[in-house]
Protein backbone atom coordinates (compact mmCIF):
# COMPACT_ATOMS: atom_id res chain seq x y z
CA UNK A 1 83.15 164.77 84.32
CA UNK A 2 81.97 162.64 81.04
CA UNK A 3 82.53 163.93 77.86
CA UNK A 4 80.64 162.67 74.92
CA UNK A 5 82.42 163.78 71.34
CA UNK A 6 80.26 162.64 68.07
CA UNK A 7 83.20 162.19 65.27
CA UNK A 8 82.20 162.15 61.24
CA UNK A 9 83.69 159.08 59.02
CA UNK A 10 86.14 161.87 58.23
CA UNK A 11 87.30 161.95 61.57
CA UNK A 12 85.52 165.52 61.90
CA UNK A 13 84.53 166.54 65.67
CA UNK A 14 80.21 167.31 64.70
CA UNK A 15 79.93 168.52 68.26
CA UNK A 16 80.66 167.61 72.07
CA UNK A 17 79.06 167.64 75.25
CA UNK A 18 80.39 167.20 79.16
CA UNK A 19 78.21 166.08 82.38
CA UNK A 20 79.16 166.79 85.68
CA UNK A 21 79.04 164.26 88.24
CA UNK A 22 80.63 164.81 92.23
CA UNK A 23 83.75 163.70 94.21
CA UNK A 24 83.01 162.01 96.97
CA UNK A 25 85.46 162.46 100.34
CA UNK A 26 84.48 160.31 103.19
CA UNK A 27 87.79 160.68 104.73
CA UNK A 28 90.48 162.98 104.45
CA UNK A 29 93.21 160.54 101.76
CA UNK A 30 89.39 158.55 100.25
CA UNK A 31 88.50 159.28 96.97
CA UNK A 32 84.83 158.00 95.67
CA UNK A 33 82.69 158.26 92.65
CA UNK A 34 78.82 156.88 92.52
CA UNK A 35 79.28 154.93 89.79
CA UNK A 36 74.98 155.72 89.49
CA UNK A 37 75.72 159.14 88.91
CA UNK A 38 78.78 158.03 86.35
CA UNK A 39 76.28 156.35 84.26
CA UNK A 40 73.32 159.06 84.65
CA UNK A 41 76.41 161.34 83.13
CA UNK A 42 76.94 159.09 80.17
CA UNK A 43 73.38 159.58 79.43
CA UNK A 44 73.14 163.02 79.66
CA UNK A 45 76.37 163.60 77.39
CA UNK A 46 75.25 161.39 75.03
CA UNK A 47 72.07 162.95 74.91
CA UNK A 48 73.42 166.42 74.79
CA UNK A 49 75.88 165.67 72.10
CA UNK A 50 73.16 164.61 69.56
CA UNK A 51 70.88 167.41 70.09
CA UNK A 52 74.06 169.78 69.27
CA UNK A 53 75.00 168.45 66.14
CA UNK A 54 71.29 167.79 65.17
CA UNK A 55 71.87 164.30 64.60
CA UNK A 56 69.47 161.29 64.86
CA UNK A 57 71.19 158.75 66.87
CA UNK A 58 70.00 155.78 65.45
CA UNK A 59 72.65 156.97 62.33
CA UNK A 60 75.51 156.32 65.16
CA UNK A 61 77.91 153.78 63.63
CA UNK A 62 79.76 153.12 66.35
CA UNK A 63 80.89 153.25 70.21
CA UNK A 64 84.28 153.78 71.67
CA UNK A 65 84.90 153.75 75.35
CA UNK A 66 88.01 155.63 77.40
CA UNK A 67 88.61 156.49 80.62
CA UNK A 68 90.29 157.28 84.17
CA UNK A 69 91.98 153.66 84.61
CA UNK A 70 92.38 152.47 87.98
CA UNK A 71 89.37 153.80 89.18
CA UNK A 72 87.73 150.77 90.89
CA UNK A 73 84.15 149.21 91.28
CA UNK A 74 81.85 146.62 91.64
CA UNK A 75 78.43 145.54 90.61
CA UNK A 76 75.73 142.81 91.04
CA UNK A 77 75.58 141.00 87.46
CA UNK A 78 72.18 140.14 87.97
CA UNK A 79 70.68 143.82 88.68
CA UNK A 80 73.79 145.59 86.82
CA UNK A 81 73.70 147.77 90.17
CA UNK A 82 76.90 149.21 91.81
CA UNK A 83 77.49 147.76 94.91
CA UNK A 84 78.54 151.16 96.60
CA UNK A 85 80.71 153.34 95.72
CA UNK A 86 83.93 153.04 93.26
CA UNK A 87 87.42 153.79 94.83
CA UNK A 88 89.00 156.55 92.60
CA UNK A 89 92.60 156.66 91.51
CA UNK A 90 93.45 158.83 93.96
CA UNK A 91 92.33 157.50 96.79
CA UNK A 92 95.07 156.19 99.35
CA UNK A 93 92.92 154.44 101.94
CA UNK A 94 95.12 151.00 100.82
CA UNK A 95 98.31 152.69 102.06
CA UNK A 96 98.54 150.35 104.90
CA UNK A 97 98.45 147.29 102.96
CA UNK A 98 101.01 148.23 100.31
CA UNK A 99 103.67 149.34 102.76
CA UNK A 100 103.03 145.58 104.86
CA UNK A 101 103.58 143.91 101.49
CA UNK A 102 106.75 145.88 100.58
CA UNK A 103 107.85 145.24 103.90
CA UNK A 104 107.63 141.54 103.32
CA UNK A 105 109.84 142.13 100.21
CA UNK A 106 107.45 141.45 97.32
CA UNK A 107 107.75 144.90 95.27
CA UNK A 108 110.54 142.92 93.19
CA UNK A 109 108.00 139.46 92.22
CA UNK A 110 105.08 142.23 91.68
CA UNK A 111 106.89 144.04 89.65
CA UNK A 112 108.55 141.91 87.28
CA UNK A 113 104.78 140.12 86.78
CA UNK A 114 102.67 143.32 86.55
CA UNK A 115 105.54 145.54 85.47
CA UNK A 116 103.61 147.89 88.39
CA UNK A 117 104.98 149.02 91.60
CA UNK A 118 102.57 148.32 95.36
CA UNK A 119 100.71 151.29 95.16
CA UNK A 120 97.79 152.25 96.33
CA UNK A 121 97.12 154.03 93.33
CA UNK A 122 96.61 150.72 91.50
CA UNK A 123 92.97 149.14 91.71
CA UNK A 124 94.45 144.95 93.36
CA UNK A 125 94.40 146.63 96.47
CA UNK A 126 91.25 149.06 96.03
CA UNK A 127 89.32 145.76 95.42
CA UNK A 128 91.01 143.92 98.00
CA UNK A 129 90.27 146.32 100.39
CA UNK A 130 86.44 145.92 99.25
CA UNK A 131 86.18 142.46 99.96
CA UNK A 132 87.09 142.60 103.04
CA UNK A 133 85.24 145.34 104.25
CA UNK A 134 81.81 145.29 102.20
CA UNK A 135 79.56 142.23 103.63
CA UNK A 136 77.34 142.74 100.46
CA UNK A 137 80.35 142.93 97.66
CA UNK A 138 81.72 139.46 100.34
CA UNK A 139 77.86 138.17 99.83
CA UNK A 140 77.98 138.77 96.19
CA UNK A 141 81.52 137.08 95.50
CA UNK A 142 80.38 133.76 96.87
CA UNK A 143 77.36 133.27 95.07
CA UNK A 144 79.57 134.32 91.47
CA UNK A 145 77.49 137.28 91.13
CA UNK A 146 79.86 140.03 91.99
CA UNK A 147 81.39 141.49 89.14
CA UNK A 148 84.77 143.93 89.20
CA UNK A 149 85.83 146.71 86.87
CA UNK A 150 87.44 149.76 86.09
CA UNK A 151 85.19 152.19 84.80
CA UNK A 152 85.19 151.09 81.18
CA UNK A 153 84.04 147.37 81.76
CA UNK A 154 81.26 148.89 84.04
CA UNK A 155 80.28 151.45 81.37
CA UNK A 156 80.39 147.98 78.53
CA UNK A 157 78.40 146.21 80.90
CA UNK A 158 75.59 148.65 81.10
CA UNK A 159 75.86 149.71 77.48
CA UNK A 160 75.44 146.06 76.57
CA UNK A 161 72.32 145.37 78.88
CA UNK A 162 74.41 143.35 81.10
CA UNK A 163 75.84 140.85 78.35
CA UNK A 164 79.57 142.09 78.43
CA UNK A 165 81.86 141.98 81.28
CA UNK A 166 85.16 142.57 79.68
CA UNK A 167 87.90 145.10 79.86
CA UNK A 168 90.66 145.85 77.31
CA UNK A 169 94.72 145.74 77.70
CA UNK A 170 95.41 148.68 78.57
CA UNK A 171 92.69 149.15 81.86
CA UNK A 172 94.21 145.51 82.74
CA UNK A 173 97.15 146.55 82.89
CA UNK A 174 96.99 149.33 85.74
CA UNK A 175 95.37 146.77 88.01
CA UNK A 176 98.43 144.77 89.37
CA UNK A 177 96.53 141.43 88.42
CA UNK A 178 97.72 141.30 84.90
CA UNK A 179 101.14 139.37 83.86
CA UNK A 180 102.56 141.99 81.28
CA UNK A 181 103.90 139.50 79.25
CA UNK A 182 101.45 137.24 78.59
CA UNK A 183 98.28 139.82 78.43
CA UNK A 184 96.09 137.88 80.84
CA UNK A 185 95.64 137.52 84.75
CA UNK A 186 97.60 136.24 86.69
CA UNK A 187 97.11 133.85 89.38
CA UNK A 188 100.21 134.52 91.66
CA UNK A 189 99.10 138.06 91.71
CA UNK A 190 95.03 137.11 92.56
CA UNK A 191 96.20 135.10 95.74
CA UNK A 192 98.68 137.56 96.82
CA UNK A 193 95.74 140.53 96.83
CA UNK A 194 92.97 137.55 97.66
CA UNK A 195 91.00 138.08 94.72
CA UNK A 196 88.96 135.57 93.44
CA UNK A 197 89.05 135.20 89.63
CA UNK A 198 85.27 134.67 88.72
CA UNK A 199 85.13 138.90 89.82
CA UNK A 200 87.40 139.40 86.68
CA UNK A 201 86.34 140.62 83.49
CA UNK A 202 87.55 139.23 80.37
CA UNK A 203 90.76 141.08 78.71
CA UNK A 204 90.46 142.10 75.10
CA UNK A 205 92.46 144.15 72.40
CA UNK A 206 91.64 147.72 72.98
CA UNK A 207 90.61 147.77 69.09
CA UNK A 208 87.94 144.95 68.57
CA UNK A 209 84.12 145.14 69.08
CA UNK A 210 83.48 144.14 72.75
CA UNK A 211 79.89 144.31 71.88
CA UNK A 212 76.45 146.26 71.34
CA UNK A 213 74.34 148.51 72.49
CA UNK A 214 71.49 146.85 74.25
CA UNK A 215 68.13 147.96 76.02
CA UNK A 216 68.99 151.95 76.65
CA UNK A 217 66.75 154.64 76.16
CA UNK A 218 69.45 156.97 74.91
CA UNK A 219 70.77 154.99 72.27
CA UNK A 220 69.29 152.43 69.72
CA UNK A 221 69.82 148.36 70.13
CA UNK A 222 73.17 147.16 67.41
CA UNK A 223 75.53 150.17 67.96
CA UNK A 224 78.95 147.97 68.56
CA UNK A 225 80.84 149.08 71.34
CA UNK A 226 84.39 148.90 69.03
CA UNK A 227 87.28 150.08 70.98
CA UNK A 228 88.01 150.31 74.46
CA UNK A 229 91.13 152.60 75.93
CA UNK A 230 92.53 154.17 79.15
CA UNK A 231 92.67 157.72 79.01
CA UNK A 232 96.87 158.04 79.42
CA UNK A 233 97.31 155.26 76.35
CA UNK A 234 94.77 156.91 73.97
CA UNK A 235 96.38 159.83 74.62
């Protein structure tokens, strides 16, 4: 589900609005969202949200962003297109990877980098697992088109019209790929989970303006997209 809430300078709730979109279960312990239907759902909350409080959008000051965190996809920079489906947090298809890396006795290094256990529930091994097993998202990596992201940076990316690929601390941090301490990515941890870095997006604060609203047909161009959150930290 998306919800869309519309919030007065008084920090009033005007109105919200929810959009359904499936779960996908290919196979009993997978997990999948069509990240297509994610962003039809945006649009239709948005949409929604502004008819209910009567309000014309183009008075919409500003944008913030959260969401499910380590929920993982990947998209074609040049078409902004999903290159199948994103892994969900749940999803525990990478089960056999994390126990053959625990067996080797890494848990300890990955840990004191990421501050993160091997799980599948993290999204190094949900993208891992894509690149090796999607010839397109493979195709896409070597020509430094492919671009990866938890559900906000995809959502900034199409909000933007394809000018942002960026994510903020706190997504970044559920990924295993981020050192904890110093707030960026870590190379150790992107050869241990084979993950090329030119995929990444960039890590921000989780309150600056990551950017603007660009060619939509829900919302007007100039809206900045100011703060960006996981759902368990903004909570």
């Amino acid at each position: 589900q998306t919800k869309a809430v519309l919030v007065s300078l008084e920090g009033r709730v005007l109105a919200e609005a929810a959009a359904e979109f499936p779960q996908v279960y290919p196979r009993p312990g997978w997990v999948e969202h069509d990240p297509e239907r994610i962003w039809a759902s945006v649009r239709q909350a948005v949409l929604e949200v502004s008819r209910r409080a009567r309000c014309d959008r183009s008075r919409i000051l500003a944008v913030g962003i959260t969401n499910q965190r380590e929920t993982t996809l990947v998209w074609d920079s040049r078409s902004g297109r999903s290159l199948g489906n994103a892994i969900v947090w749940q999803d525990r298809r990478t089960s056999p990877q994390c126990a053959e890396l625990k067996a080797r006795g890494l848990e300890r290094r990955v840990r004191e980098i990421t501050g993160l256990v091997i799980d599948p529930y993290f999204s190094a091994t949900k993208l891992s697992w894509i690149l090796s097993h999607d010839p397109a998202a493979r195709k896409a990596a070597s020509a430094g088109t492919l671009r990866f992201g938890t559900v906000d940076s995809y959502l900034l990316f199409r909000l933007s019209g394809g000018k942002v690929h960026a994510t903020d601390v706190s997504n970044a941090s559920r990924t295993l790929l981020l050192n904890l301490k110093a707030c960026r990515w870590d190379s150790r941890m992107l050869d241990l989970f084979e993950v090329p870095a030119s995929v990444l997006p960039e890590v921000l604060a989780s309150d600056q303006v990551f950017g603007e609203t660009r060619g939509l047909d829900f919302l007007p161009d100039g809206i900045p997209i100011a703060g960006m959150m996981g759902d368990q930290q903004a909570a």
